[in-house]
PDB file of N, CA and C in Angstrom:
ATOM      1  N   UNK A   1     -24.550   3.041   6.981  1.00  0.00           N
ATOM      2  CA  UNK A   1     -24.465   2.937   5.544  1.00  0.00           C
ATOM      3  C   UNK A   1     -24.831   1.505   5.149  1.00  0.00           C
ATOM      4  N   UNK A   2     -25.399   1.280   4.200  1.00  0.00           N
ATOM      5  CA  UNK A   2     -25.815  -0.161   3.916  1.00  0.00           C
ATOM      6  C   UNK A   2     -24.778  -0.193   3.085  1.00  0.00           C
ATOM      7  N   UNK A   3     -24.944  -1.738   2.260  1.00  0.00           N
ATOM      8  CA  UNK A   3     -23.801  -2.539   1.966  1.00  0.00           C
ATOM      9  C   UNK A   3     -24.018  -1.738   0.603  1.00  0.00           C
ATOM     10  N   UNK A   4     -24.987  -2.005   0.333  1.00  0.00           N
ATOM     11  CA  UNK A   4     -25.262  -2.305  -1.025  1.00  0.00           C
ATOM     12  C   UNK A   4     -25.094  -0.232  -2.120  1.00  0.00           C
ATOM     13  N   UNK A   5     -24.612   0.596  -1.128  1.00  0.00           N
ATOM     14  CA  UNK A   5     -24.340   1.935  -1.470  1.00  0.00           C
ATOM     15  C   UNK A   5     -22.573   1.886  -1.120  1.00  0.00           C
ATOM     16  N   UNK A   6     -21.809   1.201  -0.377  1.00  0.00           N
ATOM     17  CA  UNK A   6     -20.684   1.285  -0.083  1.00  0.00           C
ATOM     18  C   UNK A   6     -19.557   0.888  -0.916  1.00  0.00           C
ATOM     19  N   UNK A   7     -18.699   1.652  -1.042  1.00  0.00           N
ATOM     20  CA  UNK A   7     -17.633   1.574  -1.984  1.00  0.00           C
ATOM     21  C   UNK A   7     -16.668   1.228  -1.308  1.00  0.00           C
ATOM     22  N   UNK A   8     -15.921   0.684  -2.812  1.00  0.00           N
ATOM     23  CA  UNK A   8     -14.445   0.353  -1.960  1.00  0.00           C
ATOM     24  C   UNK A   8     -13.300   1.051  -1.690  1.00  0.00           C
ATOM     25  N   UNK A   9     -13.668   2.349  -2.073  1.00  0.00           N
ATOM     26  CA  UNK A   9     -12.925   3.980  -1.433  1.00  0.00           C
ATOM     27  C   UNK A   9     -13.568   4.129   0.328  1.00  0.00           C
ATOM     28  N   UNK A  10     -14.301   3.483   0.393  1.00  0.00           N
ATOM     29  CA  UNK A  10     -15.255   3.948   2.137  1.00  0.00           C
ATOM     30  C   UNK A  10     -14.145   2.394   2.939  1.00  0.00           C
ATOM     31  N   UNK A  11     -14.227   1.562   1.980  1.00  0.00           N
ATOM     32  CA  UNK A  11     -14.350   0.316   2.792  1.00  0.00           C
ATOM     33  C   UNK A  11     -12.068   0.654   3.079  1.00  0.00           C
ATOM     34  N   UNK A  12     -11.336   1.168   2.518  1.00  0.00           N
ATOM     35  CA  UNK A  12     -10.172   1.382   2.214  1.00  0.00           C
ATOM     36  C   UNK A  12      -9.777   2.565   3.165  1.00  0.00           C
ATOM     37  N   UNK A  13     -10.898   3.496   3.444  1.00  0.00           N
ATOM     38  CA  UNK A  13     -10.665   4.764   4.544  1.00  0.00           C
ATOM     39  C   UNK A  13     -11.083   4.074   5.732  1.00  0.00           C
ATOM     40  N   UNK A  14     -11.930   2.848   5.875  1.00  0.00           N
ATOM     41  CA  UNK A  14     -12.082   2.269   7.084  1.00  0.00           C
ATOM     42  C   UNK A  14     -10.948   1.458   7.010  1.00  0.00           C
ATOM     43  N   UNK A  15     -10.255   1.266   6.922  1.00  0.00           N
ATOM     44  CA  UNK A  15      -9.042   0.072   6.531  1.00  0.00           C
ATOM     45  C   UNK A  15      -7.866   1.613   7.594  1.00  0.00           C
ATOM     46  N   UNK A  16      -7.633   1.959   6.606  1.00  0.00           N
ATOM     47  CA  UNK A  16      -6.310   3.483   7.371  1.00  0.00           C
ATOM     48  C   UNK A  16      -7.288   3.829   8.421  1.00  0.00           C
ATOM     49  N   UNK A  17      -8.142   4.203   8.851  1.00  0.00           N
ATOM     50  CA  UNK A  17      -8.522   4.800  10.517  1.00  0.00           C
ATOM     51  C   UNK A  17      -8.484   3.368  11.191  1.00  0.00           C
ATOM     52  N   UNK A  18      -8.921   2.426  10.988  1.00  0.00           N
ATOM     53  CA  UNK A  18      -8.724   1.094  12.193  1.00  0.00           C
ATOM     54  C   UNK A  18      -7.138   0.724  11.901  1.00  0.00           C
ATOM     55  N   UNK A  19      -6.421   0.948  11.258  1.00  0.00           N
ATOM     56  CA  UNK A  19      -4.780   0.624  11.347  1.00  0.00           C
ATOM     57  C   UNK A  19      -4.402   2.171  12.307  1.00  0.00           C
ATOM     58  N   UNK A  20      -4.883   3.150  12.086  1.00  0.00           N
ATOM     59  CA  UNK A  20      -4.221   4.153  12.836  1.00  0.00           C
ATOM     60  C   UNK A  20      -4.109   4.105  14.256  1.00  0.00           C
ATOM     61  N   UNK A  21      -5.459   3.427  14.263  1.00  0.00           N
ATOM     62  CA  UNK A  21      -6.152   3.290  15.867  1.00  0.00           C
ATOM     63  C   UNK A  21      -4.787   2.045  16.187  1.00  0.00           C
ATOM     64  N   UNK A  22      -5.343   0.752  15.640  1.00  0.00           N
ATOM     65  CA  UNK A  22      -5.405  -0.500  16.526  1.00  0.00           C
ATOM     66  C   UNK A  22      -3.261  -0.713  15.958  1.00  0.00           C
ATOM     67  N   UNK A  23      -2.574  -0.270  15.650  1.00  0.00           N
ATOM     68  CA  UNK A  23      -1.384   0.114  15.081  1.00  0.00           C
ATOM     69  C   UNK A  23      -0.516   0.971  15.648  1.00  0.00           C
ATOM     70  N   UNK A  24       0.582   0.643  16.883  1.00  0.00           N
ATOM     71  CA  UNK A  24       1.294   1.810  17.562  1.00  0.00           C
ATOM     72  C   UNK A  24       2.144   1.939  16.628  1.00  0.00           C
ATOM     73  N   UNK A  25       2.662   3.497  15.907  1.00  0.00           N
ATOM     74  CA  UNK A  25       3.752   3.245  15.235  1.00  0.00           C
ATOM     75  C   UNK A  25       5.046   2.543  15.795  1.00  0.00           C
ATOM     76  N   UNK A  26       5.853   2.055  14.646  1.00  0.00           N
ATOM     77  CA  UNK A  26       7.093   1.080  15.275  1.00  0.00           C
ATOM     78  C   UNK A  26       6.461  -0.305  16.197  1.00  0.00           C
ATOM     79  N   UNK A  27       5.528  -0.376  15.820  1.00  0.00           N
ATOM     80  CA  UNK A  27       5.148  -1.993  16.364  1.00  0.00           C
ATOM     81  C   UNK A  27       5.768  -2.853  16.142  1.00  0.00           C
ATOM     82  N   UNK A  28       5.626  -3.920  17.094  1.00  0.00           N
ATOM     83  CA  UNK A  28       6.760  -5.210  16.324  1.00  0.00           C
ATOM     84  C   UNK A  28       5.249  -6.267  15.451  1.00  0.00           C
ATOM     85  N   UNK A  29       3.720  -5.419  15.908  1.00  0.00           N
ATOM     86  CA  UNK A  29       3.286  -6.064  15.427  1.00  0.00           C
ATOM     87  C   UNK A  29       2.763  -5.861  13.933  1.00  0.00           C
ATOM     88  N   UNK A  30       3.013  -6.611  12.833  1.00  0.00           N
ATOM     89  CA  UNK A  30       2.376  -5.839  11.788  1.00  0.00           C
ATOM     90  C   UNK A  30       0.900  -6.333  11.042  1.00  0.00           C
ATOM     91  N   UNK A  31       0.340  -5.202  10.747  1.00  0.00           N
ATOM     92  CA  UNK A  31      -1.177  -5.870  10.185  1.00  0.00           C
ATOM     93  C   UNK A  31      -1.161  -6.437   9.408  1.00  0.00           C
ATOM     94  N   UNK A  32      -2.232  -7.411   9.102  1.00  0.00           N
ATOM     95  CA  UNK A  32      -2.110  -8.630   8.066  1.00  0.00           C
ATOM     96  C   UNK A  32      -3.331  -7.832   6.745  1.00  0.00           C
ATOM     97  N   UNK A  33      -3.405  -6.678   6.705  1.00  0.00           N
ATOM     98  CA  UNK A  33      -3.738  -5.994   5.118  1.00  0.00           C
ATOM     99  C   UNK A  33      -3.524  -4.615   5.339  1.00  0.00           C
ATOM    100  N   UNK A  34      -3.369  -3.867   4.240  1.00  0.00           N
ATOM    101  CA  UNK A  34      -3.226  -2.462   4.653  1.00  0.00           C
ATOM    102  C   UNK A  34      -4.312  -1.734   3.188  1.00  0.00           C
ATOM    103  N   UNK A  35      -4.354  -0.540   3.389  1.00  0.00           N
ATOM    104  CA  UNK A  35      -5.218  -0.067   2.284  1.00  0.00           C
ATOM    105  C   UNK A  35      -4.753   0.025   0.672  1.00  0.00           C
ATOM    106  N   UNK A  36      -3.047  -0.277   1.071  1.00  0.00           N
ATOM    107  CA  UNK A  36      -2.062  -0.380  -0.445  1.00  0.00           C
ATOM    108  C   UNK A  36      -2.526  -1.971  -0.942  1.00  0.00           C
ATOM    109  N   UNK A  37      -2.617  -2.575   0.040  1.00  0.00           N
ATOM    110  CA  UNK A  37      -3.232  -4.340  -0.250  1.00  0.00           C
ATOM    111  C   UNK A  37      -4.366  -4.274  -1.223  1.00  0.00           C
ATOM    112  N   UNK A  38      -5.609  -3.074  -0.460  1.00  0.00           N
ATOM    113  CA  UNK A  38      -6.512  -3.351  -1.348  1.00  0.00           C
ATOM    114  C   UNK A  38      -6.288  -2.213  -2.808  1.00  0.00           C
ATOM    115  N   UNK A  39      -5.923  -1.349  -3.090  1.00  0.00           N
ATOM    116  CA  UNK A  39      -5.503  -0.962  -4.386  1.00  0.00           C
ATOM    117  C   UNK A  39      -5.830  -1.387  -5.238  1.00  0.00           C
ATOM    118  N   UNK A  40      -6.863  -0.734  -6.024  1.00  0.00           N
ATOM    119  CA  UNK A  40      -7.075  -1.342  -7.224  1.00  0.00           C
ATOM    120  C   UNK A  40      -8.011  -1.826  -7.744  1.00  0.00           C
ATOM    121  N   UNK A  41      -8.727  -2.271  -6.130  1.00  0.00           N
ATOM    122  CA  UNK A  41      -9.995  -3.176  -6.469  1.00  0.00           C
ATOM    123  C   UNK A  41     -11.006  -1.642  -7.014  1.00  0.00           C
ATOM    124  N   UNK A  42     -11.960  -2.486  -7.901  1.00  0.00           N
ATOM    125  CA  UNK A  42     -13.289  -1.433  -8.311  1.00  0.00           C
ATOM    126  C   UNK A  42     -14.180  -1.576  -7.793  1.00  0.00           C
ATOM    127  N   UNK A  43     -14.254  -2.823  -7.357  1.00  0.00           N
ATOM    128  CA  UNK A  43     -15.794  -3.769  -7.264  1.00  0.00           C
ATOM    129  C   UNK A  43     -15.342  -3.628  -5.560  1.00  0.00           C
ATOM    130  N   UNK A  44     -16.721  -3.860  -5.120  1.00  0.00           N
ATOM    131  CA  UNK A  44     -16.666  -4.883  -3.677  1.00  0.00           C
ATOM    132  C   UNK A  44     -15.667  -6.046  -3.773  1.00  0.00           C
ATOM    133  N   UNK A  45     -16.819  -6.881  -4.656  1.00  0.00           N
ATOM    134  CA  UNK A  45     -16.465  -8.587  -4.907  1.00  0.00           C
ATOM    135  C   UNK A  45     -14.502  -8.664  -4.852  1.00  0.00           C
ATOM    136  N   UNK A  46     -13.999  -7.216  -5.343  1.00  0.00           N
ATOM    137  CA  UNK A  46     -12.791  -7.876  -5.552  1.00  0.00           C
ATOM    138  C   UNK A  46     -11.894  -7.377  -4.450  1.00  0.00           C
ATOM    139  N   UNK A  47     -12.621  -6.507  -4.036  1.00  0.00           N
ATOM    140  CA  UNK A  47     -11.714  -5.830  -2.835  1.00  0.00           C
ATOM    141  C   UNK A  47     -11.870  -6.921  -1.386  1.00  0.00           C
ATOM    142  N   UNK A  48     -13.195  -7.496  -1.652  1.00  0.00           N
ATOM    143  CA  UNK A  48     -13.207  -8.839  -0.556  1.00  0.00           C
ATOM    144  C   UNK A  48     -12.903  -9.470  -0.685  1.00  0.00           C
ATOM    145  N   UNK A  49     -12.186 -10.094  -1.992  1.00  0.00           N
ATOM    146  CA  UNK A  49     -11.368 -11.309  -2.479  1.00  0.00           C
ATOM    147  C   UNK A  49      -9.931 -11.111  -1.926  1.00  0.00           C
ATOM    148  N   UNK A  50      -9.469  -9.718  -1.779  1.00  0.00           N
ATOM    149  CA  UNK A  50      -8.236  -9.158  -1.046  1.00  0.00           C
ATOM    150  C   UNK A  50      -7.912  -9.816   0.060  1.00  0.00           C
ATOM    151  N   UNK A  51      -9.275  -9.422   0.754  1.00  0.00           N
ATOM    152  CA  UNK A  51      -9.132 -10.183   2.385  1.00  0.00           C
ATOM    153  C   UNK A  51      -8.893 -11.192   2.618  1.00  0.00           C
ATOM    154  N   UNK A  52      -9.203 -12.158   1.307  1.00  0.00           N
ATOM    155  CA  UNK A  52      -9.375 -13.668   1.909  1.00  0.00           C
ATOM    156  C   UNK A  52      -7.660 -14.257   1.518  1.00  0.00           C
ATOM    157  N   UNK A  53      -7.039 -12.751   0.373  1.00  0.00           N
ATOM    158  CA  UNK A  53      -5.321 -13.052   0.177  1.00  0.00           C
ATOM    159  C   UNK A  53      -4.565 -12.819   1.364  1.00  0.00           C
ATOM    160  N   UNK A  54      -4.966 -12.072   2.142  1.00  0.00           N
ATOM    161  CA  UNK A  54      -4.149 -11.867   3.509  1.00  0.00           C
ATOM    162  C   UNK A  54      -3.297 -13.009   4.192  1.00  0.00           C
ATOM    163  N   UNK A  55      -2.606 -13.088   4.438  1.00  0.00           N
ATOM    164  CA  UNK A  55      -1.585 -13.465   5.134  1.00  0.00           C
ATOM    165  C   UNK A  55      -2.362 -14.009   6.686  1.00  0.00           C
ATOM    166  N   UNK A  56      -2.362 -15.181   7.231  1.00  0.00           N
ATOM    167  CA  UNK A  56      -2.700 -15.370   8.043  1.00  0.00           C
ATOM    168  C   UNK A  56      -2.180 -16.043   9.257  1.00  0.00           C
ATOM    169  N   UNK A  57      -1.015 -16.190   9.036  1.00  0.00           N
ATOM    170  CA  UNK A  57       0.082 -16.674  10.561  1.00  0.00           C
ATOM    171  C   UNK A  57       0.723 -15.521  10.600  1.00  0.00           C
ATOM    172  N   UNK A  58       0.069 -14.445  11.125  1.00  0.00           N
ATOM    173  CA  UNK A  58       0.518 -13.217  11.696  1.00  0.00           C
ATOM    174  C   UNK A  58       0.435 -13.488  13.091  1.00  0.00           C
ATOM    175  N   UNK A  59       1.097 -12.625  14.172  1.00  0.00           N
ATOM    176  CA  UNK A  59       0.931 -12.837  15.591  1.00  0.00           C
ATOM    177  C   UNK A  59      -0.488 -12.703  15.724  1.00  0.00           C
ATOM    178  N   UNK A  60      -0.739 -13.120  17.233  1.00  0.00           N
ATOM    179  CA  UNK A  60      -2.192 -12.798  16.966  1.00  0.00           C
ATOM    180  C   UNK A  60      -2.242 -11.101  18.433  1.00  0.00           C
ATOM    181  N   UNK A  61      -1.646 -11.109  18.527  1.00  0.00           N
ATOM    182  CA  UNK A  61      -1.234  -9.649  20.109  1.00  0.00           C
ATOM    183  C   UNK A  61      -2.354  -8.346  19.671  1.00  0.00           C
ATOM    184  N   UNK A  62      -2.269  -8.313  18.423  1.00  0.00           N
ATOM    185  CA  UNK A  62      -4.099  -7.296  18.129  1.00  0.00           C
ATOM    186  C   UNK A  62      -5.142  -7.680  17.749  1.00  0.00           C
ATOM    187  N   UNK A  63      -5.344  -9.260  18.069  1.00  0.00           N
ATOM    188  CA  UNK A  63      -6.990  -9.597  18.099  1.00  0.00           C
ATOM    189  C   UNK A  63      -8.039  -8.791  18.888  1.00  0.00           C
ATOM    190  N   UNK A  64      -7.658  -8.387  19.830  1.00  0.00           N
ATOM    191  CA  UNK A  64      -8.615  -7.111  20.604  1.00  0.00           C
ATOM    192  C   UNK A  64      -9.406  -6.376  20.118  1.00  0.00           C
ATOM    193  N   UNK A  65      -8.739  -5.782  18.930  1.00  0.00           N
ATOM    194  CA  UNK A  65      -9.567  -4.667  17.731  1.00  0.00           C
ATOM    195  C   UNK A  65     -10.171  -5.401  17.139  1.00  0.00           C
ATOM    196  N   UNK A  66     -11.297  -4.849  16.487  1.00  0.00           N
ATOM    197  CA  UNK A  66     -12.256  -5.306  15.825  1.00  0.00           C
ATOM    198  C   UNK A  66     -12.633  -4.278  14.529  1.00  0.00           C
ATOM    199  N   UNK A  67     -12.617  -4.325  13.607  1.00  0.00           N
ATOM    200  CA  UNK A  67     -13.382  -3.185  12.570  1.00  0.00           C
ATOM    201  C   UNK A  67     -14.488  -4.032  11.451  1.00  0.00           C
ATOM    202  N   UNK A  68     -15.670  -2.979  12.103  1.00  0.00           N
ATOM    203  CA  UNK A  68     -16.451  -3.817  11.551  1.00  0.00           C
ATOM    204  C   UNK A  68     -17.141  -2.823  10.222  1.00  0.00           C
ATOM    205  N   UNK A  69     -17.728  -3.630   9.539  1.00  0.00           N
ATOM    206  CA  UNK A  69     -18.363  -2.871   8.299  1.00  0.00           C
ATOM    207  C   UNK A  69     -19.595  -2.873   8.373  1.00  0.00           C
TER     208      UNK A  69
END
């Protein structure tokens, strides 16, 4: 899918399948965005502005995963 056709309903269902995956339930580890984080956004521009609100002294124990767009 190119960028420039992708929504931020696609980019939010890739958000819940890479937390399902890279996410054991009852982890002690927790992800630093979830798809309730991005909520709301309409645009790209603002749903990537989300990312950059994330929280970032999270453990780091699921750097392994990767989800890419």
């Amino acid at each position: 899918m190119r960028l420039e056709t992708m929504t931020p309903a696609h980019v939010r269902r890739a958000v819940d399948l890479y937390l399902r995956h890279a996410f054991a339930p009852r982890s002690s580890v927790e992800p630093r965005i979830t798809s309730a984080d991005l909520a709301g956004a309409s645009t790209m521009e603002q749903l990537f502005a989300r990312f950059e609100l994330a929280p970032r002294d999270q453990a780091d124990g699921f750097l392994r995963y990767t989800l890419r767009l």
